[in-house]
PDB file of N, CA and C in Angstrom:
ATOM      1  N   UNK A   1      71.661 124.127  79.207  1.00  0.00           N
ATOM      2  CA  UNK A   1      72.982 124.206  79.777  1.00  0.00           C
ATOM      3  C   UNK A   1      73.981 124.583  78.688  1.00  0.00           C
ATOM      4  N   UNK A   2      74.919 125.411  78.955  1.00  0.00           N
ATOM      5  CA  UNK A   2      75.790 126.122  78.147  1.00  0.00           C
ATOM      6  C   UNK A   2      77.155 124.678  77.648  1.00  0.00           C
ATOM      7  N   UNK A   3      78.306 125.024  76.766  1.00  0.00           N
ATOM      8  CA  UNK A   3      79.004 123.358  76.501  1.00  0.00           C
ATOM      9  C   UNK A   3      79.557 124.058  77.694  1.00  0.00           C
ATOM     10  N   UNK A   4      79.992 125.282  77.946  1.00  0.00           N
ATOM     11  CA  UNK A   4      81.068 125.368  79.017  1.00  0.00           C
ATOM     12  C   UNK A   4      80.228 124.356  80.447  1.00  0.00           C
ATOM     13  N   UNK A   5      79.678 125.373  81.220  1.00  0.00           N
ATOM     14  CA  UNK A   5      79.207 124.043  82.058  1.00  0.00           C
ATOM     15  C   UNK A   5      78.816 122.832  81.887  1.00  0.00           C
ATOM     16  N   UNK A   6      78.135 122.523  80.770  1.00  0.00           N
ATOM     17  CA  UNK A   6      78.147 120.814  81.038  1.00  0.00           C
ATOM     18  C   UNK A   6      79.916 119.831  80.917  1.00  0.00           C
ATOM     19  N   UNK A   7      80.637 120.985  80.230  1.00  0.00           N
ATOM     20  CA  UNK A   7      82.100 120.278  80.509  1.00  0.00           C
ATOM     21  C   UNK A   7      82.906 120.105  82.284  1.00  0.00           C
ATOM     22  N   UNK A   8      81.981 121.159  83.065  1.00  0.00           N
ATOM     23  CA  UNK A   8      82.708 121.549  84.301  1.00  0.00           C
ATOM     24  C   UNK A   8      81.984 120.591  85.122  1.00  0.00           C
ATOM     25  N   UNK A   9      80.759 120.006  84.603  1.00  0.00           N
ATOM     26  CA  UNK A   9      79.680 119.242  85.341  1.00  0.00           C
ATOM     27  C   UNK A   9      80.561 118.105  85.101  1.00  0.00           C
ATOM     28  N   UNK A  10      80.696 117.586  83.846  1.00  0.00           N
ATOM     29  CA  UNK A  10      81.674 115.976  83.616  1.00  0.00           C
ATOM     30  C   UNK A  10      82.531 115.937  84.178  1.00  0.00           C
ATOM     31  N   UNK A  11      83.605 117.250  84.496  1.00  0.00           N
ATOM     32  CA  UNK A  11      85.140 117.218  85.197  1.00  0.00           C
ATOM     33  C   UNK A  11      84.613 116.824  86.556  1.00  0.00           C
ATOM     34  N   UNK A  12      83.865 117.839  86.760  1.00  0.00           N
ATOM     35  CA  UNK A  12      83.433 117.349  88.480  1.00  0.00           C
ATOM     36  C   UNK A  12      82.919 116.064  88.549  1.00  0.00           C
ATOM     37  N   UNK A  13      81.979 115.424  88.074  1.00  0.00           N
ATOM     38  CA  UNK A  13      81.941 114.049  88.239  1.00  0.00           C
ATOM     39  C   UNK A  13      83.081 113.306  87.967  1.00  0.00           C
ATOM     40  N   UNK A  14      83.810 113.536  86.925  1.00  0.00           N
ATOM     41  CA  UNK A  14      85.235 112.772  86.790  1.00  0.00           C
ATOM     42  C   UNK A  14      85.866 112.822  88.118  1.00  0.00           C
ATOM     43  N   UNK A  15      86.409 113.729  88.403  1.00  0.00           N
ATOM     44  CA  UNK A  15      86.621 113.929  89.674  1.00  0.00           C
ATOM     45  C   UNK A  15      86.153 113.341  91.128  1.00  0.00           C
ATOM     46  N   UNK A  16      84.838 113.164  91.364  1.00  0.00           N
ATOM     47  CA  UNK A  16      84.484 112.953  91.622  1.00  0.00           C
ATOM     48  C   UNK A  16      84.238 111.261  92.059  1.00  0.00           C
ATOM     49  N   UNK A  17      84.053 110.851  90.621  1.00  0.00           N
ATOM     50  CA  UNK A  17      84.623 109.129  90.563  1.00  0.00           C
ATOM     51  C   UNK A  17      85.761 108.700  90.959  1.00  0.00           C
ATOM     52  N   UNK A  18      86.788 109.276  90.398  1.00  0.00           N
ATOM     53  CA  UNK A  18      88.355 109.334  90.493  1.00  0.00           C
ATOM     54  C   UNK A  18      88.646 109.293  92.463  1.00  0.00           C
ATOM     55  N   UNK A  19      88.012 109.926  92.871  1.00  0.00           N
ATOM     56  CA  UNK A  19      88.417 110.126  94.109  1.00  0.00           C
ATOM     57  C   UNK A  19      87.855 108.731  94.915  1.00  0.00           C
ATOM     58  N   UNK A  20      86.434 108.735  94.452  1.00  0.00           N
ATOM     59  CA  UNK A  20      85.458 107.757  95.405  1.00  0.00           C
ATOM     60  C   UNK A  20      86.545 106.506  95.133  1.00  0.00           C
ATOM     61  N   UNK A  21      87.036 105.987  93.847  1.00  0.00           N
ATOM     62  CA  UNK A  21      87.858 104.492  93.139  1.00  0.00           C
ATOM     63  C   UNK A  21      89.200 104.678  94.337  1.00  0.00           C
ATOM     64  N   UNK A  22      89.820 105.559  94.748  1.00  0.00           N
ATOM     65  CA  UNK A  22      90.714 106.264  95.275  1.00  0.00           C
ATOM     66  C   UNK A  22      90.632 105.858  96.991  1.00  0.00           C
ATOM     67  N   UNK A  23      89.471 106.270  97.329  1.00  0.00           N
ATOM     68  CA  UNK A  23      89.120 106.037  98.931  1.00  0.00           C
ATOM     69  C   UNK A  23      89.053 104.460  99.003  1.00  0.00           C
ATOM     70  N   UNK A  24      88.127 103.810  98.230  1.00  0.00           N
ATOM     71  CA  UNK A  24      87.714 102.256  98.442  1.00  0.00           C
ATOM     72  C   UNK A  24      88.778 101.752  98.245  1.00  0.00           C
ATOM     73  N   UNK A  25      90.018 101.928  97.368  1.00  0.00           N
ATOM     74  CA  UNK A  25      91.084 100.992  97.039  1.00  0.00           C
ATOM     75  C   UNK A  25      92.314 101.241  98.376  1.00  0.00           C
ATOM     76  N   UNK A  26      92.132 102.656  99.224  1.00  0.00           N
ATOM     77  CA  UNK A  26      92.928 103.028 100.002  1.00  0.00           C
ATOM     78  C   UNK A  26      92.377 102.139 101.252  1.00  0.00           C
ATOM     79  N   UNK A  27      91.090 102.250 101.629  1.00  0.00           N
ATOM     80  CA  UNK A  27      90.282 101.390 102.310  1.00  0.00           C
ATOM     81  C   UNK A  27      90.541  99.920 102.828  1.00  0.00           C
ATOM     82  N   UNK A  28      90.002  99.646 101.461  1.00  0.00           N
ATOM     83  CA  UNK A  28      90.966  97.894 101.186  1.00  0.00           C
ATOM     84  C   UNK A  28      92.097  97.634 101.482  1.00  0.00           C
ATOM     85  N   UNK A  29      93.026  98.283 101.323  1.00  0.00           N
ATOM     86  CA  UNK A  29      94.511  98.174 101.409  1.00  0.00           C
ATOM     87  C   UNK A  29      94.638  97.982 103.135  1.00  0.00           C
ATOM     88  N   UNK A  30      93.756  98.990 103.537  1.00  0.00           N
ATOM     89  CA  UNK A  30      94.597  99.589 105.152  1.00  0.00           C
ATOM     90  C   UNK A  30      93.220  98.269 105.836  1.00  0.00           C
ATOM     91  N   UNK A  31      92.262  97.609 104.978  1.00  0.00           N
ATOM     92  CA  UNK A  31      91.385  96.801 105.779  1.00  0.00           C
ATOM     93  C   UNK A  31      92.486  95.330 106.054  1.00  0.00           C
ATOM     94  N   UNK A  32      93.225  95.092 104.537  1.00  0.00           N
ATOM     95  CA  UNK A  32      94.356  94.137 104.262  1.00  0.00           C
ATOM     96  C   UNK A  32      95.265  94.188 105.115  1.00  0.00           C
ATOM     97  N   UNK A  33      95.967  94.984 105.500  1.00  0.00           N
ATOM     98  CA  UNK A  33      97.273  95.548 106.395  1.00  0.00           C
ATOM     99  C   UNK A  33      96.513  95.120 107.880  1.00  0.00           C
ATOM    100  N   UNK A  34      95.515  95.647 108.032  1.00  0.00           N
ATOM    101  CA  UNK A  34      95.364  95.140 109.115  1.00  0.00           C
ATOM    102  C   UNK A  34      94.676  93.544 109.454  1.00  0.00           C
ATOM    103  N   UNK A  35      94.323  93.287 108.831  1.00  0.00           N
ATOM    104  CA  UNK A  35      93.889  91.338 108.883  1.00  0.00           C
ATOM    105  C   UNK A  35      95.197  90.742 108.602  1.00  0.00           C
ATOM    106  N   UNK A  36      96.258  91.178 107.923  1.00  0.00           N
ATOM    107  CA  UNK A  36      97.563  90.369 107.876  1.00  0.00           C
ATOM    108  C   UNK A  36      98.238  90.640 109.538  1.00  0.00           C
ATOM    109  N   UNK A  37      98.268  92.164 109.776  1.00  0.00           N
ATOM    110  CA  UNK A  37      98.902  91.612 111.149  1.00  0.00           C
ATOM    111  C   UNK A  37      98.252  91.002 111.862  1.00  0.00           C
ATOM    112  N   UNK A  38      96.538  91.049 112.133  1.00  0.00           N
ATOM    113  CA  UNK A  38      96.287  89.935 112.970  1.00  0.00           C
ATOM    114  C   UNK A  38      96.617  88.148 112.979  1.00  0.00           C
ATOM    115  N   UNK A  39      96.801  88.447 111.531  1.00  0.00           N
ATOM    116  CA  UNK A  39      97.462  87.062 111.429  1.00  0.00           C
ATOM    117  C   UNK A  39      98.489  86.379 111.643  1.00  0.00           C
ATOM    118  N   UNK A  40      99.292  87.691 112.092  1.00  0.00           N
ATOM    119  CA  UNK A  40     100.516  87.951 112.366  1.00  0.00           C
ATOM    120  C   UNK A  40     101.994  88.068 111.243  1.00  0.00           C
ATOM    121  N   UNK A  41     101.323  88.458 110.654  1.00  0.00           N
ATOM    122  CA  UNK A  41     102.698  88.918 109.601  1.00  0.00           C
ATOM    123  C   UNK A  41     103.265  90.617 110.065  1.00  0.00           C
ATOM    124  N   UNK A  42     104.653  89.963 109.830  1.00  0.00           N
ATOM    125  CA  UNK A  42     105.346  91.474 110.055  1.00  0.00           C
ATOM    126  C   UNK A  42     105.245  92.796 109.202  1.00  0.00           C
ATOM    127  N   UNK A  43     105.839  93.578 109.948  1.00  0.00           N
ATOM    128  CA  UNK A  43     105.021  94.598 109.012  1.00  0.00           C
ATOM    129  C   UNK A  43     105.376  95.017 107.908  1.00  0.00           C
ATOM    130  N   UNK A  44     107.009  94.955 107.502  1.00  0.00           N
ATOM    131  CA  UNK A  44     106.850  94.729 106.074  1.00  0.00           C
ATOM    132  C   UNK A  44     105.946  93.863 104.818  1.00  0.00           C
ATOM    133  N   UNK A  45     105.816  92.653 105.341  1.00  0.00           N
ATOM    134  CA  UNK A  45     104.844  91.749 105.240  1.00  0.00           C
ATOM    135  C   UNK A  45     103.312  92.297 104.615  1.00  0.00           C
ATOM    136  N   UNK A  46     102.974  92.752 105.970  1.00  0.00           N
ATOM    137  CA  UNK A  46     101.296  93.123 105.786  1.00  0.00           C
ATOM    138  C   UNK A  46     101.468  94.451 104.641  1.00  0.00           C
ATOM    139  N   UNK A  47     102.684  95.508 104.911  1.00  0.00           N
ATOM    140  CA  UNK A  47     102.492  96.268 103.495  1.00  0.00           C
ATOM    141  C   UNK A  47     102.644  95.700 102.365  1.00  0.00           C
ATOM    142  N   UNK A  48     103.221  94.988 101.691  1.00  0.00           N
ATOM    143  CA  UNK A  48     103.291  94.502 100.893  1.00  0.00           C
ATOM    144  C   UNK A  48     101.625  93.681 100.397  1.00  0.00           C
ATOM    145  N   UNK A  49     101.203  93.082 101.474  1.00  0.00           N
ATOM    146  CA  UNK A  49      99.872  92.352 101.039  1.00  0.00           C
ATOM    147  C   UNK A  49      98.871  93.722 100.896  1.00  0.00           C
ATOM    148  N   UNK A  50      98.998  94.775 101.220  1.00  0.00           N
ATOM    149  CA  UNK A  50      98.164  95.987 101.300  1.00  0.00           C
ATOM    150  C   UNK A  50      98.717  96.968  99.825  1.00  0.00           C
ATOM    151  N   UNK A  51      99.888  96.972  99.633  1.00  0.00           N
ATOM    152  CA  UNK A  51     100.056  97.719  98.530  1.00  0.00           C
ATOM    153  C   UNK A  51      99.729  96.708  97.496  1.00  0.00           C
ATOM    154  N   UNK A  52      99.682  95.181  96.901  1.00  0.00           N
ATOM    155  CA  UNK A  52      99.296  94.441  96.256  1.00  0.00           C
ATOM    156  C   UNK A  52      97.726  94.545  96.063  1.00  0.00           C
ATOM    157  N   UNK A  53      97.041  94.488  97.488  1.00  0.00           N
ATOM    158  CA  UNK A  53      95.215  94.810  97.464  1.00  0.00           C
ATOM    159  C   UNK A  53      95.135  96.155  96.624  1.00  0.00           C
ATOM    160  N   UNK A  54      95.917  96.851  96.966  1.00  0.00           N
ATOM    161  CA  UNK A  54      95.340  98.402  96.473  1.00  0.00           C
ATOM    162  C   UNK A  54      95.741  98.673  95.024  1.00  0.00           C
ATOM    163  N   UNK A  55      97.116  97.867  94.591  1.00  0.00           N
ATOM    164  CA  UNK A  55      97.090  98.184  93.363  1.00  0.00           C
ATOM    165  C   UNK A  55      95.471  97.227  92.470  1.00  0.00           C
ATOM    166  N   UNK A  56      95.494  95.846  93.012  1.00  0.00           N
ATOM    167  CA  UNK A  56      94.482  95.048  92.435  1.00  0.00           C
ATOM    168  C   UNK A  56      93.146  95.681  92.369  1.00  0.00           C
ATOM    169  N   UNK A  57      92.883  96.569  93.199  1.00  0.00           N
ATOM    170  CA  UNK A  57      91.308  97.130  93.317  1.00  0.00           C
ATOM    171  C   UNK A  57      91.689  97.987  92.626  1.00  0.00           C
ATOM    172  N   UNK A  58      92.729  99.041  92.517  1.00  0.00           N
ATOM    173  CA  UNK A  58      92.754 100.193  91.626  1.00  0.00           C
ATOM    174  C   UNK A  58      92.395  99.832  90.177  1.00  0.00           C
ATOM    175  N   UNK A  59      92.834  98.834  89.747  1.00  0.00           N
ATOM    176  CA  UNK A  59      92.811  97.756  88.566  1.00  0.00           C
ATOM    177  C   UNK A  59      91.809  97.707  88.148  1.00  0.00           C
ATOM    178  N   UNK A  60      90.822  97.133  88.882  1.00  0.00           N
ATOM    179  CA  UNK A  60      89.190  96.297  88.478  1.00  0.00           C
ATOM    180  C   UNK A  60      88.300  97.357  88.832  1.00  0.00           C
ATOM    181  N   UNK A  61      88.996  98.192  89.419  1.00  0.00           N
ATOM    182  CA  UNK A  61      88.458  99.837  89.180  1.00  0.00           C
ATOM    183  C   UNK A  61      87.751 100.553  88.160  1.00  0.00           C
ATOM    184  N   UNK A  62      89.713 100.855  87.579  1.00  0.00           N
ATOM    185  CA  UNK A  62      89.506 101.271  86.381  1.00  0.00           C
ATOM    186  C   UNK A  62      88.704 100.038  85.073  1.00  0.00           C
ATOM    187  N   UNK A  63      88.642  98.656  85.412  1.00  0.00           N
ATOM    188  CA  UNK A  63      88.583  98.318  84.710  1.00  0.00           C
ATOM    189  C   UNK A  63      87.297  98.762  84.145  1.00  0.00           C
ATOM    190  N   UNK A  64      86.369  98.606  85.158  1.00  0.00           N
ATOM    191  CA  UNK A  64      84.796  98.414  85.256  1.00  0.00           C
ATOM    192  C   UNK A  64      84.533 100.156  84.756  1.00  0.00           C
ATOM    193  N   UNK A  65      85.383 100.988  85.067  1.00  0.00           N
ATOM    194  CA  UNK A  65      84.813 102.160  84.467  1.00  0.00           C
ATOM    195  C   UNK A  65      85.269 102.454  83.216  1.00  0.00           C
ATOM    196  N   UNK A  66      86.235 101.456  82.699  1.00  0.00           N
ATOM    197  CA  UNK A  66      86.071 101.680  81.448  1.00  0.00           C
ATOM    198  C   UNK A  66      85.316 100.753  80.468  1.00  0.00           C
ATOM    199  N   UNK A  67      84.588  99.678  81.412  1.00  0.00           N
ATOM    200  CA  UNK A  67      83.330  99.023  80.509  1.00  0.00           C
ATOM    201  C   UNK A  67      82.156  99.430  80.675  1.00  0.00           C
ATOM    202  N   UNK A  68      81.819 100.669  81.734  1.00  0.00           N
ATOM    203  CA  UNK A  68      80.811 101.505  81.581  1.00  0.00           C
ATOM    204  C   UNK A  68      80.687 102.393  80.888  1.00  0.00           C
ATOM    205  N   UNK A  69      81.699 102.877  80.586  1.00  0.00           N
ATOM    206  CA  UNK A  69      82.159 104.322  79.371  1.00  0.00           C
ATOM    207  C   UNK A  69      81.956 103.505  78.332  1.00  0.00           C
ATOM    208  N   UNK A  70      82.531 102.376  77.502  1.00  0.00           N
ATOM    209  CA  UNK A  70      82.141 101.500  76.251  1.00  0.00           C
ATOM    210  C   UNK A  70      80.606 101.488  76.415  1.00  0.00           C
ATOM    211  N   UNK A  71      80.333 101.156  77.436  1.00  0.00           N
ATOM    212  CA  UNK A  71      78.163 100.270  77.240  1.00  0.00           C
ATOM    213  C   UNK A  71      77.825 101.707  76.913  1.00  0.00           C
ATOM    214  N   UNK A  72      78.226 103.036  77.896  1.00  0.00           N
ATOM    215  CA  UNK A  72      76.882 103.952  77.619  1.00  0.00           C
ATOM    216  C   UNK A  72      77.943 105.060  76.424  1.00  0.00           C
ATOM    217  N   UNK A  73      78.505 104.658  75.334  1.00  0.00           N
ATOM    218  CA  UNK A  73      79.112 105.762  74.418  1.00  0.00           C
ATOM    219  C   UNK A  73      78.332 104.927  73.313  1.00  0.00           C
TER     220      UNK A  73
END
């Protein structure tokens, strides 16, 4: 493999990760938003508990991929 493609291969997996951390934390959020209104919180309310989930997963996200990048460098 040439450096050029194996650099376009890493972007795309970067990418790739970046997006998947992206869906699950958007996921969570809108799974949050909706178990708060069943609980009945208003809807400012339930966003707030949903933008809090999503920043927290975005978090332990990144965290974990940057203690996989440390183990395998």
């Amino acid at each position: 493999m040439t450096p050029t493609r194996t650099l376009a291969v890493l972007l795309l997996a970067l990418l790739v990760t970046l997006l998947a951390a992206l869906l699950l934390a958007l996921l969570t959020a809108v799974a949050t938003a909706v178990l708060a209104r069943l609980d009945g919180a208003s809807r400012p309310a339930a966003a707030l508990r949903a933008g809090r989930t999503f920043g927290a997963t975005l978090t332990v996200l990144t965290t974990v991929a940057t203690l996989v990048v440390a183990v395998l460098r």
